[in-house]
PDB file of N, CA and C in Angstrom:
ATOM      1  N   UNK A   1       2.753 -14.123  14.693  1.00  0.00           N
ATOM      2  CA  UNK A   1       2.774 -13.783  16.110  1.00  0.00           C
ATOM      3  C   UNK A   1       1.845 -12.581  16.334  1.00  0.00           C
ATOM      4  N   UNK A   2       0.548 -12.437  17.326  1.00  0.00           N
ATOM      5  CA  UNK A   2      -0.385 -11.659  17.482  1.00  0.00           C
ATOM      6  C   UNK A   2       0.454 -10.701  17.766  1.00  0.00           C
ATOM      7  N   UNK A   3       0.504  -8.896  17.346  1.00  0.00           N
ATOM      8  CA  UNK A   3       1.236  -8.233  17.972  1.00  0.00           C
ATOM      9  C   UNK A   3       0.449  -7.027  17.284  1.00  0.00           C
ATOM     10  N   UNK A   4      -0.064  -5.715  18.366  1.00  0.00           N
ATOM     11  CA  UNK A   4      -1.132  -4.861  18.194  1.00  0.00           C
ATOM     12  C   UNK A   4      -0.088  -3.713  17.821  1.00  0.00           C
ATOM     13  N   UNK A   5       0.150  -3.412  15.941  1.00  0.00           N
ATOM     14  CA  UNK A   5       0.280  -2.554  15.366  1.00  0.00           C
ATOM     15  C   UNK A   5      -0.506  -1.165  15.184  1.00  0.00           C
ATOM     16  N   UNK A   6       0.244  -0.263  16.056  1.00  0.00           N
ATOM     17  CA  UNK A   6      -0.329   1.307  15.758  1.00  0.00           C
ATOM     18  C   UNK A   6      -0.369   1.836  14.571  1.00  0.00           C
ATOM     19  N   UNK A   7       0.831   1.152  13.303  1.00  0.00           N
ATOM     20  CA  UNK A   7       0.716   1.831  12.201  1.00  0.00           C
ATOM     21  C   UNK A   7      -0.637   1.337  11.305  1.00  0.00           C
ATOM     22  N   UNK A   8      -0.523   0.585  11.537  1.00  0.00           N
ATOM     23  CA  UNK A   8      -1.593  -0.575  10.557  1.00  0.00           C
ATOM     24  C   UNK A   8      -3.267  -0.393  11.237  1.00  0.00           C
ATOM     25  N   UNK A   9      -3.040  -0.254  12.617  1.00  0.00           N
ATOM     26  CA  UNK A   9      -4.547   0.011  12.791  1.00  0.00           C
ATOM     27  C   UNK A   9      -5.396   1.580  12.410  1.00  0.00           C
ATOM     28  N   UNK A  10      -4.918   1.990  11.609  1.00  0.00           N
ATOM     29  CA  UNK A  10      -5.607   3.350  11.638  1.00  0.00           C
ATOM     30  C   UNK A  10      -6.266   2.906  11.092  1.00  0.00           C
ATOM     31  N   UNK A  11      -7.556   3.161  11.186  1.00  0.00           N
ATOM     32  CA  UNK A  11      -8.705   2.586   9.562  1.00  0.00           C
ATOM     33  C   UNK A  11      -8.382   2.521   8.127  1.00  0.00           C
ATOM     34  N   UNK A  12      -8.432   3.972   7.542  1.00  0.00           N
ATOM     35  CA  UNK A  12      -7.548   3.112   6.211  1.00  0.00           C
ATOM     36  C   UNK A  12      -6.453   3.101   5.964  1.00  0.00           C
ATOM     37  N   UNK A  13      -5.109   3.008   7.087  1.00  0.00           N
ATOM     38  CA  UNK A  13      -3.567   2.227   6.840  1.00  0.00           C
ATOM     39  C   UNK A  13      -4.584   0.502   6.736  1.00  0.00           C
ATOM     40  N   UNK A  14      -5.130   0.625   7.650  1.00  0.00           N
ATOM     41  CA  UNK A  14      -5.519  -0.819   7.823  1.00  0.00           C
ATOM     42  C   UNK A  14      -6.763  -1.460   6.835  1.00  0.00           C
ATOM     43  N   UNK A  15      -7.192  -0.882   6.138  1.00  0.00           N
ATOM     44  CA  UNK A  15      -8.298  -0.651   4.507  1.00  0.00           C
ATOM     45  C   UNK A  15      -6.877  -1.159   3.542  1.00  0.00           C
ATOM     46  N   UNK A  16      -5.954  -0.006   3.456  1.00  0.00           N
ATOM     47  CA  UNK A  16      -5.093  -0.163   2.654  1.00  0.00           C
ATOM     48  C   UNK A  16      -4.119  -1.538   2.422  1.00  0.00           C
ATOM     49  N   UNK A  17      -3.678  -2.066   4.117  1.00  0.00           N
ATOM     50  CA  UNK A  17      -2.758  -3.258   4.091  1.00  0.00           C
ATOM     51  C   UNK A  17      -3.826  -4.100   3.866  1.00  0.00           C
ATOM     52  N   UNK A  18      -4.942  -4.284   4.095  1.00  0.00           N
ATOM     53  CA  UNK A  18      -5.764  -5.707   3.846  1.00  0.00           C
ATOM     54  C   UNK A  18      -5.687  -5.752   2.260  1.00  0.00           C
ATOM     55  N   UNK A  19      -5.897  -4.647   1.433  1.00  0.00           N
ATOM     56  CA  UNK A  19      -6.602  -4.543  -0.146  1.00  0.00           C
ATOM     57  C   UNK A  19      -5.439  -5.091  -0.531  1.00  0.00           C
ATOM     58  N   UNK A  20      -4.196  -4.799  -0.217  1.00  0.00           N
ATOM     59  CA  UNK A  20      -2.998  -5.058  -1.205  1.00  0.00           C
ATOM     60  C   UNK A  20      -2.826  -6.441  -0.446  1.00  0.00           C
ATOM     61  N   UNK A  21      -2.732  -6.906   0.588  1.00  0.00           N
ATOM     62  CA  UNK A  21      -2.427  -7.928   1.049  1.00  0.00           C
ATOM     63  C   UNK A  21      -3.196  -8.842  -0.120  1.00  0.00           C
ATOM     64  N   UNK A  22      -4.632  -8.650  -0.219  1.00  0.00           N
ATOM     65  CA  UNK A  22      -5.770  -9.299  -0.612  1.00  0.00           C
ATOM     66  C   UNK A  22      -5.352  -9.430  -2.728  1.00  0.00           C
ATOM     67  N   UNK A  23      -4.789  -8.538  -3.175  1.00  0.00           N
ATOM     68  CA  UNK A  23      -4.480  -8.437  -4.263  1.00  0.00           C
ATOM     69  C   UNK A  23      -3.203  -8.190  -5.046  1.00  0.00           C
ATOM     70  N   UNK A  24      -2.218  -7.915  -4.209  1.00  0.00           N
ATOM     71  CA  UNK A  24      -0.787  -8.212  -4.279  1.00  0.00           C
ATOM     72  C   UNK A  24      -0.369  -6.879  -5.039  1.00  0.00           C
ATOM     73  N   UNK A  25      -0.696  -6.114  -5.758  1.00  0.00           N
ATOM     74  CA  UNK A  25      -0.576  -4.942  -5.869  1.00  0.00           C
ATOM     75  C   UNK A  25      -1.960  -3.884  -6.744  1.00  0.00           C
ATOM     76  N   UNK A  26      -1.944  -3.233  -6.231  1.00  0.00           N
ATOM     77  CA  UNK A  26      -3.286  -1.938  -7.007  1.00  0.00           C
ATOM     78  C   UNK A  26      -2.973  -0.686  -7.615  1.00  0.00           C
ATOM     79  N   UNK A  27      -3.472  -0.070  -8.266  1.00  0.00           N
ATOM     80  CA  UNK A  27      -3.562   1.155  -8.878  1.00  0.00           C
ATOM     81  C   UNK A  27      -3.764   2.212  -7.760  1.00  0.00           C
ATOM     82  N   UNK A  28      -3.183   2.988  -7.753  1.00  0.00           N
ATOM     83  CA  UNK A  28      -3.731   4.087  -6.340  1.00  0.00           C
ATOM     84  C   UNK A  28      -4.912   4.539  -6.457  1.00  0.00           C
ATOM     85  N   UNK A  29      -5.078   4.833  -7.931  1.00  0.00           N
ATOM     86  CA  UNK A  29      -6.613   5.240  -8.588  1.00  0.00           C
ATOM     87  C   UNK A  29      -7.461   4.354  -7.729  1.00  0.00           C
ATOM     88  N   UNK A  30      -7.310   2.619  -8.229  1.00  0.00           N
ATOM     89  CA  UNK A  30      -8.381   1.952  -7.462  1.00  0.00           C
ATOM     90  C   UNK A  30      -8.473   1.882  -6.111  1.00  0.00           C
ATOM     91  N   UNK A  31      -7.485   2.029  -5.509  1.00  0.00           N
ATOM     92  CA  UNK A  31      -7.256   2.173  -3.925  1.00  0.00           C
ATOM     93  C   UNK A  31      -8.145   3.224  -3.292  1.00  0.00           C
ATOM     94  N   UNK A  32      -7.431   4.427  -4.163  1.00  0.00           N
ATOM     95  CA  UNK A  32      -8.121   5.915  -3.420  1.00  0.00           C
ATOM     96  C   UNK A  32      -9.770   5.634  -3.511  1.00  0.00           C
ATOM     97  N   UNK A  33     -10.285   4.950  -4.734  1.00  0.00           N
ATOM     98  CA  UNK A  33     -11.850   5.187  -5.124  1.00  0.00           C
ATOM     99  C   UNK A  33     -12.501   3.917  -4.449  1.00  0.00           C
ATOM    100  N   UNK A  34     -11.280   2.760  -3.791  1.00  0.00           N
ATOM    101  CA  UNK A  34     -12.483   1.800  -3.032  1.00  0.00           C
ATOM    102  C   UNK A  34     -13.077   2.342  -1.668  1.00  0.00           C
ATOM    103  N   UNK A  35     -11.304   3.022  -1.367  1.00  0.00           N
ATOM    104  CA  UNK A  35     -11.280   3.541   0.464  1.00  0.00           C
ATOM    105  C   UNK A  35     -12.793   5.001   0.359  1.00  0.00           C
ATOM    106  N   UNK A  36     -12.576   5.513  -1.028  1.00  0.00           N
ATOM    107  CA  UNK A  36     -13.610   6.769  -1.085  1.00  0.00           C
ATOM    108  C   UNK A  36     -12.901   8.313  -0.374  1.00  0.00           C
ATOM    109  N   UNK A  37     -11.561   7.870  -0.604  1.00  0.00           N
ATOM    110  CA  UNK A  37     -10.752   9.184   0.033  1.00  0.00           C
ATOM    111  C   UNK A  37     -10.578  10.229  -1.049  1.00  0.00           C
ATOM    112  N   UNK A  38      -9.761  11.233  -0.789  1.00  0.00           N
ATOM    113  CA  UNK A  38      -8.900  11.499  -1.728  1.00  0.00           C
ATOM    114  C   UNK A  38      -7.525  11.772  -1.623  1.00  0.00           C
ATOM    115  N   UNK A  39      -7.133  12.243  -3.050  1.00  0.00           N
ATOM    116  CA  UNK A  39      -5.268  11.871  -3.291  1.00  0.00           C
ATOM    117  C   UNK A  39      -4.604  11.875  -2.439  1.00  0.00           C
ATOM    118  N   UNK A  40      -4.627  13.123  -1.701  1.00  0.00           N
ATOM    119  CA  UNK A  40      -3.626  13.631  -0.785  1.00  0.00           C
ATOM    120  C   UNK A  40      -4.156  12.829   0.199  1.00  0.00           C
ATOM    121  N   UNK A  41      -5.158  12.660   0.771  1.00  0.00           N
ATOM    122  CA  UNK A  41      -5.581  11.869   1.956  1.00  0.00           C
ATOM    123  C   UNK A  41      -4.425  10.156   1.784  1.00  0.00           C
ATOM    124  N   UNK A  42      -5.219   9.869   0.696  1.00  0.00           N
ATOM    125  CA  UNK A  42      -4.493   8.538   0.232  1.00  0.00           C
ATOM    126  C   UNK A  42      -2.677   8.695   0.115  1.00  0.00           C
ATOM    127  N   UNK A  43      -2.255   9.748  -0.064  1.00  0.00           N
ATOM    128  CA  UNK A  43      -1.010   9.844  -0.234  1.00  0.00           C
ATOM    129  C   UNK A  43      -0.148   9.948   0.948  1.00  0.00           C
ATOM    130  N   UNK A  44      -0.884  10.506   1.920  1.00  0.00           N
ATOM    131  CA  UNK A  44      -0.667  10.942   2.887  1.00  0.00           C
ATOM    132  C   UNK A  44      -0.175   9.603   4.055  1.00  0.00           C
ATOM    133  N   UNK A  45      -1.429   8.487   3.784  1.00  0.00           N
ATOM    134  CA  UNK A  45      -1.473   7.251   4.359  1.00  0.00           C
ATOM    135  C   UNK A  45      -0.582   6.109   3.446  1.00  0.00           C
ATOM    136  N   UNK A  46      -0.267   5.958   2.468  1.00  0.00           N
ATOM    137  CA  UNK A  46       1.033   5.370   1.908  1.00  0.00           C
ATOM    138  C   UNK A  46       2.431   6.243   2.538  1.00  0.00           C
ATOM    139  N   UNK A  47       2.280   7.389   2.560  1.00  0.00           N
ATOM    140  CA  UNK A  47       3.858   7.674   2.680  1.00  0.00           C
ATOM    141  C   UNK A  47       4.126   7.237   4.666  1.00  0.00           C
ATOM    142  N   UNK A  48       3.095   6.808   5.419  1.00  0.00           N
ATOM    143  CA  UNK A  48       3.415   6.338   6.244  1.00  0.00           C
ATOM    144  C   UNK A  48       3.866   5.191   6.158  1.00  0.00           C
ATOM    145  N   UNK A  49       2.889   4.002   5.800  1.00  0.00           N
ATOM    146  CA  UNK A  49       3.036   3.007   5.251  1.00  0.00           C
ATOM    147  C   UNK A  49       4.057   2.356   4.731  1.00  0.00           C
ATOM    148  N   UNK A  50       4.706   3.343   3.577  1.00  0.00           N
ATOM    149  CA  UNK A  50       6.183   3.752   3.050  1.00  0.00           C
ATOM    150  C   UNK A  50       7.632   3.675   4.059  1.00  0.00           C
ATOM    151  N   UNK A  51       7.210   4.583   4.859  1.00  0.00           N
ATOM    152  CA  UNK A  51       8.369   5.550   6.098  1.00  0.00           C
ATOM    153  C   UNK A  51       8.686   3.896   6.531  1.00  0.00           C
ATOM    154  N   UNK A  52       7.355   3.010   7.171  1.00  0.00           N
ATOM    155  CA  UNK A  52       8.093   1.734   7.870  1.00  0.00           C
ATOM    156  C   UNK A  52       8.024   0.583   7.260  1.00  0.00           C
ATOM    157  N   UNK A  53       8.102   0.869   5.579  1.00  0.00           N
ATOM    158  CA  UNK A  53       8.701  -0.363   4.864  1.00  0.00           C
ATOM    159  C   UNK A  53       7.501  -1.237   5.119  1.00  0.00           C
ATOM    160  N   UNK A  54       5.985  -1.127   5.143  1.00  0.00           N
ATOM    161  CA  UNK A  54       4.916  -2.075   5.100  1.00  0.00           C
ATOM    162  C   UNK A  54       4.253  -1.696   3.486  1.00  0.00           C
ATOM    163  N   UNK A  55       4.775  -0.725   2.089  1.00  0.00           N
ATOM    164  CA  UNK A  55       3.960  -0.693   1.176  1.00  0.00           C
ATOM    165  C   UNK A  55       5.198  -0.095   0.492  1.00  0.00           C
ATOM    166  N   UNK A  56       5.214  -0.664  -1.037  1.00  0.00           N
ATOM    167  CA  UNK A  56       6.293  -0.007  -1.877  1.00  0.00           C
ATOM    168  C   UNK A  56       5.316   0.216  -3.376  1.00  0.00           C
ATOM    169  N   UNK A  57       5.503   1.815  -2.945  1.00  0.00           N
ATOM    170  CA  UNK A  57       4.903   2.268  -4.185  1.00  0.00           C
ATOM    171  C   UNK A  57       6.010   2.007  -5.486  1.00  0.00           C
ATOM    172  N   UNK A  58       5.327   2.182  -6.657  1.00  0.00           N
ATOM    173  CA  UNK A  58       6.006   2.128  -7.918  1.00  0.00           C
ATOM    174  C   UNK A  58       5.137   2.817  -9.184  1.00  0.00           C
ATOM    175  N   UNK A  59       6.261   3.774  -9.719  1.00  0.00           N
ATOM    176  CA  UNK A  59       5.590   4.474 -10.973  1.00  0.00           C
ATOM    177  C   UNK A  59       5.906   3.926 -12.196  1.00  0.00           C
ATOM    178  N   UNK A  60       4.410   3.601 -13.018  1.00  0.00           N
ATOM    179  CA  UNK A  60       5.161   3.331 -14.640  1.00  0.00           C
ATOM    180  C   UNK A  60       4.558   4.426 -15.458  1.00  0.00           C
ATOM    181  N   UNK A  61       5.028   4.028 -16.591  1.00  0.00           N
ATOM    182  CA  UNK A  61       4.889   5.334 -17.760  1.00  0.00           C
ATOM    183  C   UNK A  61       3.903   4.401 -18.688  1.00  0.00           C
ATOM    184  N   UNK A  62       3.223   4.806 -19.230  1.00  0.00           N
ATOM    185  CA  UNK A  62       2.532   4.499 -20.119  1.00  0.00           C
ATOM    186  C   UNK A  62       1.980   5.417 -21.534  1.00  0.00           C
ATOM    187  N   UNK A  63       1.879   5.216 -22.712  1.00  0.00           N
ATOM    188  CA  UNK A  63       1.802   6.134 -23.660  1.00  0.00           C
ATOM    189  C   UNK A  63       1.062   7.281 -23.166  1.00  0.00           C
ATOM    190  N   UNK A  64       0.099   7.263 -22.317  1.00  0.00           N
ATOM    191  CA  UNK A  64      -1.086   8.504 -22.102  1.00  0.00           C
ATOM    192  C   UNK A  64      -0.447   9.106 -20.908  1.00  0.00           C
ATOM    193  N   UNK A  65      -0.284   8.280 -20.312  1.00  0.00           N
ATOM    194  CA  UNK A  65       0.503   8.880 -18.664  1.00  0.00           C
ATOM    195  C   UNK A  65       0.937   8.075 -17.946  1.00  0.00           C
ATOM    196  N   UNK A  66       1.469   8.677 -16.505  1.00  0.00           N
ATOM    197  CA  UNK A  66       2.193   7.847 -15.401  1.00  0.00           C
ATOM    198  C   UNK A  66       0.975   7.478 -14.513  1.00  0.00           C
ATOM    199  N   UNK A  67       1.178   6.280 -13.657  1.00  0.00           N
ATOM    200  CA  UNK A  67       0.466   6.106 -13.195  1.00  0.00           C
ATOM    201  C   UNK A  67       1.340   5.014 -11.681  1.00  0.00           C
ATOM    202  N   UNK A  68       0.956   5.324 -10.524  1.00  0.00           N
ATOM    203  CA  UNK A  68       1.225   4.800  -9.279  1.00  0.00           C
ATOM    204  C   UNK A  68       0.653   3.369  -9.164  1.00  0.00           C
ATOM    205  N   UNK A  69       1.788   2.119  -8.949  1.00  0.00           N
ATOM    206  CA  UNK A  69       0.735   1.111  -8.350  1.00  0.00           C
ATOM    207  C   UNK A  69       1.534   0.673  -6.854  1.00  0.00           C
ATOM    208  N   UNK A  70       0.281   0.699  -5.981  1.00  0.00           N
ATOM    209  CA  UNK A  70       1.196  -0.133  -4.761  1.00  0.00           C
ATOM    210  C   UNK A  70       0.962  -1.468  -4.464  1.00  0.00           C
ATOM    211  N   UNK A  71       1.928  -1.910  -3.741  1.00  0.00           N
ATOM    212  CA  UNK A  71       2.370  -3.480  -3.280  1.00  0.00           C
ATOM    213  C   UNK A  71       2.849  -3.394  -1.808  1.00  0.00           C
ATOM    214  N   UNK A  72       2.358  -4.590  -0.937  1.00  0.00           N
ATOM    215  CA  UNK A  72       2.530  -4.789  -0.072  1.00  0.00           C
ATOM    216  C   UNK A  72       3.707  -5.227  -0.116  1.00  0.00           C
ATOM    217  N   UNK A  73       5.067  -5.243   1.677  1.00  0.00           N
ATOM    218  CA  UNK A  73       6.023  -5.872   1.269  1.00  0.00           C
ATOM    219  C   UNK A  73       5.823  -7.128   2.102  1.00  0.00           C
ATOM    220  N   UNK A  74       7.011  -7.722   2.571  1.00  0.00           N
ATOM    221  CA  UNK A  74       6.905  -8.785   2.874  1.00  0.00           C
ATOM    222  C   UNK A  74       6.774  -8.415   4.354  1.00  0.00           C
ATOM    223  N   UNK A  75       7.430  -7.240   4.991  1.00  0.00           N
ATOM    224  CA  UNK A  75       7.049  -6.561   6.416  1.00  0.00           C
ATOM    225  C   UNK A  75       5.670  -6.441   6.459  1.00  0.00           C
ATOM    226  N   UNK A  76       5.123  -5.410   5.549  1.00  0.00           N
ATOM    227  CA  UNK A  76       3.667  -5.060   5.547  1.00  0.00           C
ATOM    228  C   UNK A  76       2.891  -6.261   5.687  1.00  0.00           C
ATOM    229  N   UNK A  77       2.845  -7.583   4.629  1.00  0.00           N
ATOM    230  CA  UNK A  77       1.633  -8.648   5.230  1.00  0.00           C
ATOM    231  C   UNK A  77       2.013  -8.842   6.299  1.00  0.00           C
ATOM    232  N   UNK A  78       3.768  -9.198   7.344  1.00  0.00           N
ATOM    233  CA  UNK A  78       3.739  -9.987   8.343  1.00  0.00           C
ATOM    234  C   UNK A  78       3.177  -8.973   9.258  1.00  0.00           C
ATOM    235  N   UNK A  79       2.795  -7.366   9.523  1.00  0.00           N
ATOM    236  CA  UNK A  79       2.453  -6.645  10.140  1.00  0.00           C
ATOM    237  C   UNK A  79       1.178  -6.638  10.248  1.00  0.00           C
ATOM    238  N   UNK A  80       0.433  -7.138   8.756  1.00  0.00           N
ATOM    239  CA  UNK A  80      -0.934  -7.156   9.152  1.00  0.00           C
ATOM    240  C   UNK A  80      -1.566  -8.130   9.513  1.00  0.00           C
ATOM    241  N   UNK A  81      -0.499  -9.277   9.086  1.00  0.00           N
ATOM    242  CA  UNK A  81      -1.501 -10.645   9.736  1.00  0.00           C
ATOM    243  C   UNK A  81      -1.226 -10.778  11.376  1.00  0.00           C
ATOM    244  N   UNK A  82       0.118 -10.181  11.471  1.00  0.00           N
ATOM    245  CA  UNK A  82       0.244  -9.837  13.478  1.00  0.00           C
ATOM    246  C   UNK A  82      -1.138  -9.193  14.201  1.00  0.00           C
ATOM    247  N   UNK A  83      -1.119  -7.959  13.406  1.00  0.00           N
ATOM    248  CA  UNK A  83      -2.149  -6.702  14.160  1.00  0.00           C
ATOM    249  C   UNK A  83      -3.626  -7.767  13.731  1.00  0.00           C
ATOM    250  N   UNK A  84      -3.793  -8.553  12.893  1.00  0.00           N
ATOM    251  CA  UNK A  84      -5.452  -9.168  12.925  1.00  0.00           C
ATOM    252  C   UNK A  84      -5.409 -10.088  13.797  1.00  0.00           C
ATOM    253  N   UNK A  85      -3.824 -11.100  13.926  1.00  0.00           N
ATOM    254  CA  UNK A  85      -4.394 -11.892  14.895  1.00  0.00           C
ATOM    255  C   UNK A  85      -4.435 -11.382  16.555  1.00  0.00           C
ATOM    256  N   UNK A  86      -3.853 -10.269  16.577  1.00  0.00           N
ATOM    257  CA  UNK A  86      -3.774  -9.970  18.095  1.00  0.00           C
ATOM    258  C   UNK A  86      -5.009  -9.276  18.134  1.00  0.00           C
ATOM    259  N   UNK A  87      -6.026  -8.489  17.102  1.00  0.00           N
ATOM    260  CA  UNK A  87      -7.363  -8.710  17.181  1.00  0.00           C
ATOM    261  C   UNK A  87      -8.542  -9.579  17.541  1.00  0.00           C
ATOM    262  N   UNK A  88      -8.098 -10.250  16.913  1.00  0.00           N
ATOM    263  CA  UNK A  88      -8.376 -11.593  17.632  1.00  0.00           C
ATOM    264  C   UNK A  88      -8.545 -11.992  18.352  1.00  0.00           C
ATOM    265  N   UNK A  89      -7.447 -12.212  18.765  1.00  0.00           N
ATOM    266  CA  UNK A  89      -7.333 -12.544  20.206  1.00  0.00           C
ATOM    267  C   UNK A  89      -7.931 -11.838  21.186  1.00  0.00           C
ATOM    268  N   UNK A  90      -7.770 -10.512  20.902  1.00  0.00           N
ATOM    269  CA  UNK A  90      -8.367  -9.258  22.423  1.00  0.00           C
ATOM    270  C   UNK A  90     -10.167  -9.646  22.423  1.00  0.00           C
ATOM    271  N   UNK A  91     -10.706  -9.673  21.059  1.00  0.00           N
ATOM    272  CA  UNK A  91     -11.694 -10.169  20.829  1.00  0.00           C
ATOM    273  C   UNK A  91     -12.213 -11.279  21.077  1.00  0.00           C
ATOM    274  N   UNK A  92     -11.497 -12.213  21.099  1.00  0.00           N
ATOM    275  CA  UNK A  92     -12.293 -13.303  21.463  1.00  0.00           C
ATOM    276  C   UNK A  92     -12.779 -13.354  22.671  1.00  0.00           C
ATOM    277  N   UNK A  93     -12.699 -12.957  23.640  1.00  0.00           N
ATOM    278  CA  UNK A  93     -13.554 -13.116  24.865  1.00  0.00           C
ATOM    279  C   UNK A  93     -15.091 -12.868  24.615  1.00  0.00           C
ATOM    280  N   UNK A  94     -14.950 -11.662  23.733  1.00  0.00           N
ATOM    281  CA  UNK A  94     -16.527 -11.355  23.594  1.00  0.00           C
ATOM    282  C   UNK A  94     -17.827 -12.077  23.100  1.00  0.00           C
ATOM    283  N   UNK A  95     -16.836 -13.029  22.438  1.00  0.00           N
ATOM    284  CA  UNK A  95     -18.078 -13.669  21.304  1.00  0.00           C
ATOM    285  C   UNK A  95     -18.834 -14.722  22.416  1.00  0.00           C
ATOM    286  N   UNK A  96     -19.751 -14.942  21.951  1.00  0.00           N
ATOM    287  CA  UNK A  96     -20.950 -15.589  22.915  1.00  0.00           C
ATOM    288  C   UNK A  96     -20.503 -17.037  22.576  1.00  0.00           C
ATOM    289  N   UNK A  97     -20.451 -17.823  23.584  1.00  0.00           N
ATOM    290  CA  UNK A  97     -20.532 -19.671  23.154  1.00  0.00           C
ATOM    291  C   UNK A  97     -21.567 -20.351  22.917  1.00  0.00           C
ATOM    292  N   UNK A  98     -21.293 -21.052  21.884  1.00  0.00           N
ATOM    293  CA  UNK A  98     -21.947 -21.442  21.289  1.00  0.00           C
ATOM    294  C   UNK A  98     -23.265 -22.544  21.775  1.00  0.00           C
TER     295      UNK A  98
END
């Protein structure tokens, strides 16, 4: 259902829900270094993400260190495929016929 999400459209909340949507879960490492942010920036935009249940971070341990991966939930894709198609939609008037 098209429906124009404020959380999801910020540029990278909305960088962030497409990547995980697109890959089902990531490394924050790879997240932070595709978006070109940094930590706290990136941390900053998950713990929103977080607050309304559209991204569930998770820490594992590994012999060298811990490391963050996030996952979209099942709110988060239905939020982002809402906010693209009501993009969409507002958009489509513009495009030229063919």
């Amino acid at each position: 259902m098209p429906v124009f999400d404020e959380v999801v459209h910020a540029p990278n909340r909305l960088q962030i829900c497409a990547m995980l949507a697109a890959v089902g879960s990531a490394g924050f490492s790879v997240v932070r270094d595709d978006l070109g942010i940094s930590d706290s920036a990136l941390s900053k935009q998950v713990k929103v993400l977080q607050t309304v249940g559209y991204v569930k971070p998770a820490k594992t341990s590994g012999q060298a260190h811990r490391s963050t991966w996030l996952s979209p939930t099942a709110a988060g894709r239905d939020a982002l495929a809402g906010h693209l198609a009501e993009l969409r939609r507002i958009a489509d008037p513009a495009q030229p016929e063919s």
